[in-house]
C-alpha atoms as a PDB file:
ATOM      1  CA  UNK A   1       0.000   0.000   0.000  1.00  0.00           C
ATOM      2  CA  UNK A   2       1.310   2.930  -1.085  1.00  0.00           C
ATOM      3  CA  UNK A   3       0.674   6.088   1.257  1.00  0.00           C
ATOM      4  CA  UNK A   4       1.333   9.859  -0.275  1.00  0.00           C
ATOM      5  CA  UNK A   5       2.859  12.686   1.696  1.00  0.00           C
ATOM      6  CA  UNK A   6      -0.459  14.358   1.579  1.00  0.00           C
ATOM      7  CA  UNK A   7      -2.404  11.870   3.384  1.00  0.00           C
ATOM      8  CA  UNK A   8       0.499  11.720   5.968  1.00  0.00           C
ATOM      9  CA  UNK A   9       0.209  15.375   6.622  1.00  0.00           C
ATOM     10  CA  UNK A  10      -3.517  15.361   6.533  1.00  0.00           C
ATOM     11  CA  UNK A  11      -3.365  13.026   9.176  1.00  0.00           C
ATOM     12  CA  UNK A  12      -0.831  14.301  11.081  1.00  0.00           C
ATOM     13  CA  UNK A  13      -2.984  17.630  10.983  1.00  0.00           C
ATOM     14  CA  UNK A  14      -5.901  16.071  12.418  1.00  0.00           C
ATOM     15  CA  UNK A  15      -4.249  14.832  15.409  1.00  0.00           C
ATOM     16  CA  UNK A  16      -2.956  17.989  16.470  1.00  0.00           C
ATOM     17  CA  UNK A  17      -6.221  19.753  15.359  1.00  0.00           C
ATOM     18  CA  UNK A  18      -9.081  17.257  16.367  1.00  0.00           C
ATOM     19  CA  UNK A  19     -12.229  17.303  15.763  1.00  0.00           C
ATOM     20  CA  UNK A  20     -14.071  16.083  19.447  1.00  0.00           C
ATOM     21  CA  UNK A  21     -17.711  15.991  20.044  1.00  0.00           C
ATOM     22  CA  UNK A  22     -18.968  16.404  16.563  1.00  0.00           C
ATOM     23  CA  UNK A  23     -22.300  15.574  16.677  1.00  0.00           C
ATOM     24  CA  UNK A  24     -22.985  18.216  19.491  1.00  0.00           C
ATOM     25  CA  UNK A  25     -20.871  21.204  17.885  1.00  0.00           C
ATOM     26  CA  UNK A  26     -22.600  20.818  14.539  1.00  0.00           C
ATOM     27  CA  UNK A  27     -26.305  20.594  16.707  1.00  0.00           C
ATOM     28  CA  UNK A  28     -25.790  23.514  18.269  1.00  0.00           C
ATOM     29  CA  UNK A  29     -23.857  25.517  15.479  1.00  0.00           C
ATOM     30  CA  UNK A  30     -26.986  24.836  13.262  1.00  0.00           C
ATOM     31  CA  UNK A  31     -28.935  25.619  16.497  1.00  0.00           C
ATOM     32  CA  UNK A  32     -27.546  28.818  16.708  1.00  0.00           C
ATOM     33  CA  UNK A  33     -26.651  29.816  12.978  1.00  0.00           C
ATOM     34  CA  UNK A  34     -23.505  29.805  13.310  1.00  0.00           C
ATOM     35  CA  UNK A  35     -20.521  27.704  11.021  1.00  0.00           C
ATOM     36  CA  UNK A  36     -19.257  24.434  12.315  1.00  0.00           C
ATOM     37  CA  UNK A  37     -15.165  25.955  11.562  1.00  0.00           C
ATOM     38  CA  UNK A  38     -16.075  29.059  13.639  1.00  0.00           C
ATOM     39  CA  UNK A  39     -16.992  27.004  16.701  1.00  0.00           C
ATOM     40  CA  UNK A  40     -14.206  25.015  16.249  1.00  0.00           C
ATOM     41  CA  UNK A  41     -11.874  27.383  15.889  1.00  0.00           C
ATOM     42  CA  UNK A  42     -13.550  28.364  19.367  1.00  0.00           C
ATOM     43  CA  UNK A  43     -13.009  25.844  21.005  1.00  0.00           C
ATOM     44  CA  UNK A  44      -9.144  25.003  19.751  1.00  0.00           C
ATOM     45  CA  UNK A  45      -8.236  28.471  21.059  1.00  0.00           C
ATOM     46  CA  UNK A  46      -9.933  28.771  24.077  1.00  0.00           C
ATOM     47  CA  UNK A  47      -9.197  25.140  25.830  1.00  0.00           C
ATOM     48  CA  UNK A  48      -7.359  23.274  23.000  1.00  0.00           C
ATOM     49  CA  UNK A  49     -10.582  20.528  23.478  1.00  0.00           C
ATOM     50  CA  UNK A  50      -9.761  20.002  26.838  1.00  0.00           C
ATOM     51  CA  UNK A  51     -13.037  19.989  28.618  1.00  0.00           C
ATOM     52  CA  UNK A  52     -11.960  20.666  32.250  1.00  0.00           C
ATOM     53  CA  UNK A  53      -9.809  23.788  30.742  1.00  0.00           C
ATOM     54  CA  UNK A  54      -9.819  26.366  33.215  1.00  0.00           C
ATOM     55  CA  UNK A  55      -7.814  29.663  32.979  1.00  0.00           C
ATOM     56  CA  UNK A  56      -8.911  31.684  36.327  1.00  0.00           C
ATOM     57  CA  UNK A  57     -12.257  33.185  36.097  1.00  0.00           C
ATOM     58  CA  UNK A  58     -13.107  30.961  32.811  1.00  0.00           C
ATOM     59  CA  UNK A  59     -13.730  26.763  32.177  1.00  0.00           C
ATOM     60  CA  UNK A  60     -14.686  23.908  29.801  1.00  0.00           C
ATOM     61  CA  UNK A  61     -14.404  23.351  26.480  1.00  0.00           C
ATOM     62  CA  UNK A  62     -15.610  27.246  25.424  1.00  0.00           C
ATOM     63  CA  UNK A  63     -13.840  29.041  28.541  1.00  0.00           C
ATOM     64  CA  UNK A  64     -17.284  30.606  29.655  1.00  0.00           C
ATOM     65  CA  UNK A  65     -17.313  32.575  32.978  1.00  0.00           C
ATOM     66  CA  UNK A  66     -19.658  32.034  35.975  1.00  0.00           C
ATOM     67  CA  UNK A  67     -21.243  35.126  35.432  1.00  0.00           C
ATOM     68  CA  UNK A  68     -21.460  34.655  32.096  1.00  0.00           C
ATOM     69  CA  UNK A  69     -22.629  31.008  32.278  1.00  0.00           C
ATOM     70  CA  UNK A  70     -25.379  32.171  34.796  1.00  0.00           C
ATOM     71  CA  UNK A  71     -26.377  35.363  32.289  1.00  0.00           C
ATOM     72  CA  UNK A  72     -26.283  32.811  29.139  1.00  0.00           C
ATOM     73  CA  UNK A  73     -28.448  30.002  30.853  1.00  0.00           C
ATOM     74  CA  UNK A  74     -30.706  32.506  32.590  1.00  0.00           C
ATOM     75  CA  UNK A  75     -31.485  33.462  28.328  1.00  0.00           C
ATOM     76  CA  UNK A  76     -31.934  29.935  27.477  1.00  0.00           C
ATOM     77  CA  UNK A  77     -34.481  29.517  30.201  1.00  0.00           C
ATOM     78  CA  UNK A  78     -32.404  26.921  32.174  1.00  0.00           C
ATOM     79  CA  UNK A  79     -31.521  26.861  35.664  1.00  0.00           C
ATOM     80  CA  UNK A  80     -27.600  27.535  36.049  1.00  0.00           C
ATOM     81  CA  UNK A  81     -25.270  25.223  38.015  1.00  0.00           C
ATOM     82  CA  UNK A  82     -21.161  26.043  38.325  1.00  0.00           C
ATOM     83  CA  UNK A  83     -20.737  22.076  36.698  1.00  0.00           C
ATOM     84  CA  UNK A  84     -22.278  22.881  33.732  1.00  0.00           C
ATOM     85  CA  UNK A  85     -19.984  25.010  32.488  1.00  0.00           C
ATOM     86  CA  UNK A  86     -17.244  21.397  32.790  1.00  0.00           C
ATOM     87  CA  UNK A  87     -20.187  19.320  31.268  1.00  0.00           C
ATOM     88  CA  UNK A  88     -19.534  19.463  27.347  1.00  0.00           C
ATOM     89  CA  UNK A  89     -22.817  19.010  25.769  1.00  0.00           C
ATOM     90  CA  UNK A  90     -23.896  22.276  27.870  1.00  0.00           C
ATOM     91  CA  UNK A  91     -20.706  24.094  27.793  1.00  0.00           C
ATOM     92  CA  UNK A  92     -20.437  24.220  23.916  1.00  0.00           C
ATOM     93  CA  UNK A  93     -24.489  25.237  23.375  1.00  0.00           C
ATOM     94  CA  UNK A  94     -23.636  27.895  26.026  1.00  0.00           C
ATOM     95  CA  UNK A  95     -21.044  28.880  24.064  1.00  0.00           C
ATOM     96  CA  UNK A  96     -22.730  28.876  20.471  1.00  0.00           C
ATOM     97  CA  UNK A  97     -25.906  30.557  22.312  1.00  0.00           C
ATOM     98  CA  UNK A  98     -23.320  33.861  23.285  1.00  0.00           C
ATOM     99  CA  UNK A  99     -21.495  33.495  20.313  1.00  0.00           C
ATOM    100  CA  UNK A 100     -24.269  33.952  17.774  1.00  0.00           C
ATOM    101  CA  UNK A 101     -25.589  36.276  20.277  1.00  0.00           C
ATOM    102  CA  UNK A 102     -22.290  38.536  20.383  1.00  0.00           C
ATOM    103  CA  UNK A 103     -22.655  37.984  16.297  1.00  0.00           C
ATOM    104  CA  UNK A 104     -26.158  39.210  16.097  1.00  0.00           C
ATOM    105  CA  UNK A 105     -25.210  42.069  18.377  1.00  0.00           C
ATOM    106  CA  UNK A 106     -22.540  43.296  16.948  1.00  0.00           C
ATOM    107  CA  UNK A 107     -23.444  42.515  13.014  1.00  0.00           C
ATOM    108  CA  UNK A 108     -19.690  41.366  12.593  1.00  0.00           C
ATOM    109  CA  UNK A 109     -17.707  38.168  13.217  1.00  0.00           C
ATOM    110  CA  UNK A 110     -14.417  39.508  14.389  1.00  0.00           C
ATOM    111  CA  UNK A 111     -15.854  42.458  16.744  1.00  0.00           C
ATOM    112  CA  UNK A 112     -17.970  39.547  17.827  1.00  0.00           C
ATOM    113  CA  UNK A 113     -14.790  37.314  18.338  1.00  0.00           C
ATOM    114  CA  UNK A 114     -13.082  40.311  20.091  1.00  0.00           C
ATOM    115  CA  UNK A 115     -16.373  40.363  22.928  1.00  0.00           C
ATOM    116  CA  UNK A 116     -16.056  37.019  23.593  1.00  0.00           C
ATOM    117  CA  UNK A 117     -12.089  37.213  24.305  1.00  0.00           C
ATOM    118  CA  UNK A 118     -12.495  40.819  26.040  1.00  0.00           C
ATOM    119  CA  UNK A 119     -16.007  41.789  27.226  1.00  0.00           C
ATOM    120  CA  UNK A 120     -18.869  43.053  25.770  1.00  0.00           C
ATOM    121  CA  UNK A 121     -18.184  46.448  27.431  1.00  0.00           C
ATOM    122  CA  UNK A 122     -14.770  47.309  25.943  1.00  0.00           C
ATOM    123  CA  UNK A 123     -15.613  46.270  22.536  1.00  0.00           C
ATOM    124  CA  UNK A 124     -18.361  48.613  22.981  1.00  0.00           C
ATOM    125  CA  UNK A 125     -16.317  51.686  24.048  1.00  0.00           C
ATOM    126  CA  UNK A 126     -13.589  50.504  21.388  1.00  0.00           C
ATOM    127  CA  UNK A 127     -16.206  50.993  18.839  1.00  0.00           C
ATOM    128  CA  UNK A 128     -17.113  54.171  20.117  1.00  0.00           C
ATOM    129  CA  UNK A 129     -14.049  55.636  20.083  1.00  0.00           C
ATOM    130  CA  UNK A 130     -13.044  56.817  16.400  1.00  0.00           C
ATOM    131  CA  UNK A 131      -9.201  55.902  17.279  1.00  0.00           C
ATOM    132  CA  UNK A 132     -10.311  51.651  17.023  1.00  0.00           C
ATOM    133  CA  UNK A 133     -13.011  52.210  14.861  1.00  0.00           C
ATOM    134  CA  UNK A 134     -14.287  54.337  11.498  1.00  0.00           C
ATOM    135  CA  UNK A 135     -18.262  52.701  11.251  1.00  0.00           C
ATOM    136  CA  UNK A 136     -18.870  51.611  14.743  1.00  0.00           C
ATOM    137  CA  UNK A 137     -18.863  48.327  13.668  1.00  0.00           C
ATOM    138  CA  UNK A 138     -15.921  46.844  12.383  1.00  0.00           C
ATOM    139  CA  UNK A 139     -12.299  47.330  14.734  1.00  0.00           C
ATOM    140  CA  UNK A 140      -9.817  48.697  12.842  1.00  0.00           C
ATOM    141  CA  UNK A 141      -7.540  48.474  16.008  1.00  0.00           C
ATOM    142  CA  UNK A 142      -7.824  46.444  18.978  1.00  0.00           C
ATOM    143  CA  UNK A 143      -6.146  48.173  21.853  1.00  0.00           C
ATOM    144  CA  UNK A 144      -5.618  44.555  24.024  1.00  0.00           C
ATOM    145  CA  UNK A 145      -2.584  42.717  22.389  1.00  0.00           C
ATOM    146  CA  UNK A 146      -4.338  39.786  23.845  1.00  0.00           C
ATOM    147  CA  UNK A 147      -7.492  40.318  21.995  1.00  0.00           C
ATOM    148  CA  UNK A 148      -5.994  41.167  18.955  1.00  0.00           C
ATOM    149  CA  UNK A 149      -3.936  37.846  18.797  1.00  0.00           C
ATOM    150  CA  UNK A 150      -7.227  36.047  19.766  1.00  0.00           C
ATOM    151  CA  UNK A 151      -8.938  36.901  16.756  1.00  0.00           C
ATOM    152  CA  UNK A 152      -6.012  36.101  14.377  1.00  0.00           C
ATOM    153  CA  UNK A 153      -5.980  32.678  16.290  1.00  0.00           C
ATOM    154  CA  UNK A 154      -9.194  32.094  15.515  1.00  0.00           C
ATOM    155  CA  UNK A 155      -9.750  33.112  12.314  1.00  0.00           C
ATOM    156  CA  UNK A 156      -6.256  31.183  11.111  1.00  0.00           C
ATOM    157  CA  UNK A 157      -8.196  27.689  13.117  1.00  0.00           C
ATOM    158  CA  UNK A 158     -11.294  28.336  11.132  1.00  0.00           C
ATOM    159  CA  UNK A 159      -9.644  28.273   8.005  1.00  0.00           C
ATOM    160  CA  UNK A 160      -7.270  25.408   9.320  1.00  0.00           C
ATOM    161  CA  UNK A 161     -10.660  23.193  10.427  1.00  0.00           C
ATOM    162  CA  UNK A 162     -12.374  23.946   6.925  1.00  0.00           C
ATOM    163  CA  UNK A 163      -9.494  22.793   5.031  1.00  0.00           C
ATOM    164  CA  UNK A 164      -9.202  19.371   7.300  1.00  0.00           C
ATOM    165  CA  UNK A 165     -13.084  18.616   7.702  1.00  0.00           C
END
């Protein structure tokens, strides 16, 4: 059997970018009109598919805060509990839920991107202020270096999840 480079590197690519609890992402990506790649890329940036990912006040699979959890399930008309957010069936429709939310909101995927990673509040005052952005809409400039790299991270895993699945 004769085995190209290509499919070597294909699969080589899809171990270190996996593709974990399909059947729920693309449920609640269709759910929540959202693309399958965008909540992938999600996920791979904020906990690398690791559901018990926590990076202080953030955890599971979509890194979703307490507060946020609580805000997000209080919306969806369920009760919250602090294990949900580690349970990843809920944590990932939590996360679709504020991510087409932020989306809908904000009428633009990376200012979107750039709430979820920051806080609804500075993206808000970013757009406000004529220094980060020309429309209101779209960020020309995002003042957090941490932000900023967030939504290049993303939107390089989107791309790298559409080309593998």
């Amino acid at each position: 059997m004769v085995v190209s480079v290509f499919q070597i590197t294909v699969s080589l690519a899809k171990r270190l970018f996996p593709l974990k609890y399909q059947d729920v992402i693309e449920e609640s990506a269709i759910e929540y009109g959202l693309e399958t790649d965008l909540v992938l890329g999600v996920i791979y940036a904020e906990s690398g598919f690791k559901e018990n990912a926590s990076s202080g006040k953030a955890h599971g699979l979509m890194q979703i805060s307490q507060s946020t959890g609580e805000w997000i399930l209080n919306k969806m008309g369920e009760e919250y509990l602090p294990e949900k957010l580690y349970q990843p069936e809920i944590n990932i429709r939590m996360g679709c839920f504020y991510l087409s939310y932020l989306i809908d909101h904000y009428k633009n995927i990376e200012t979107a991107l750039a709430a979820y990673n920051a806080g609804m509040g500075n993206v808000s005052s970013w757009l406000e202020d004529k220094k980060y952005s020309k429309d209101g809409i779209t960020l020309t400039e995002i003042p957090y270096s941490e932000t900023a790299k967030y939504v290049r991270r993303v939107r390089s895993l989107r791309k790298i999840y559409k080309i593998l699945y």
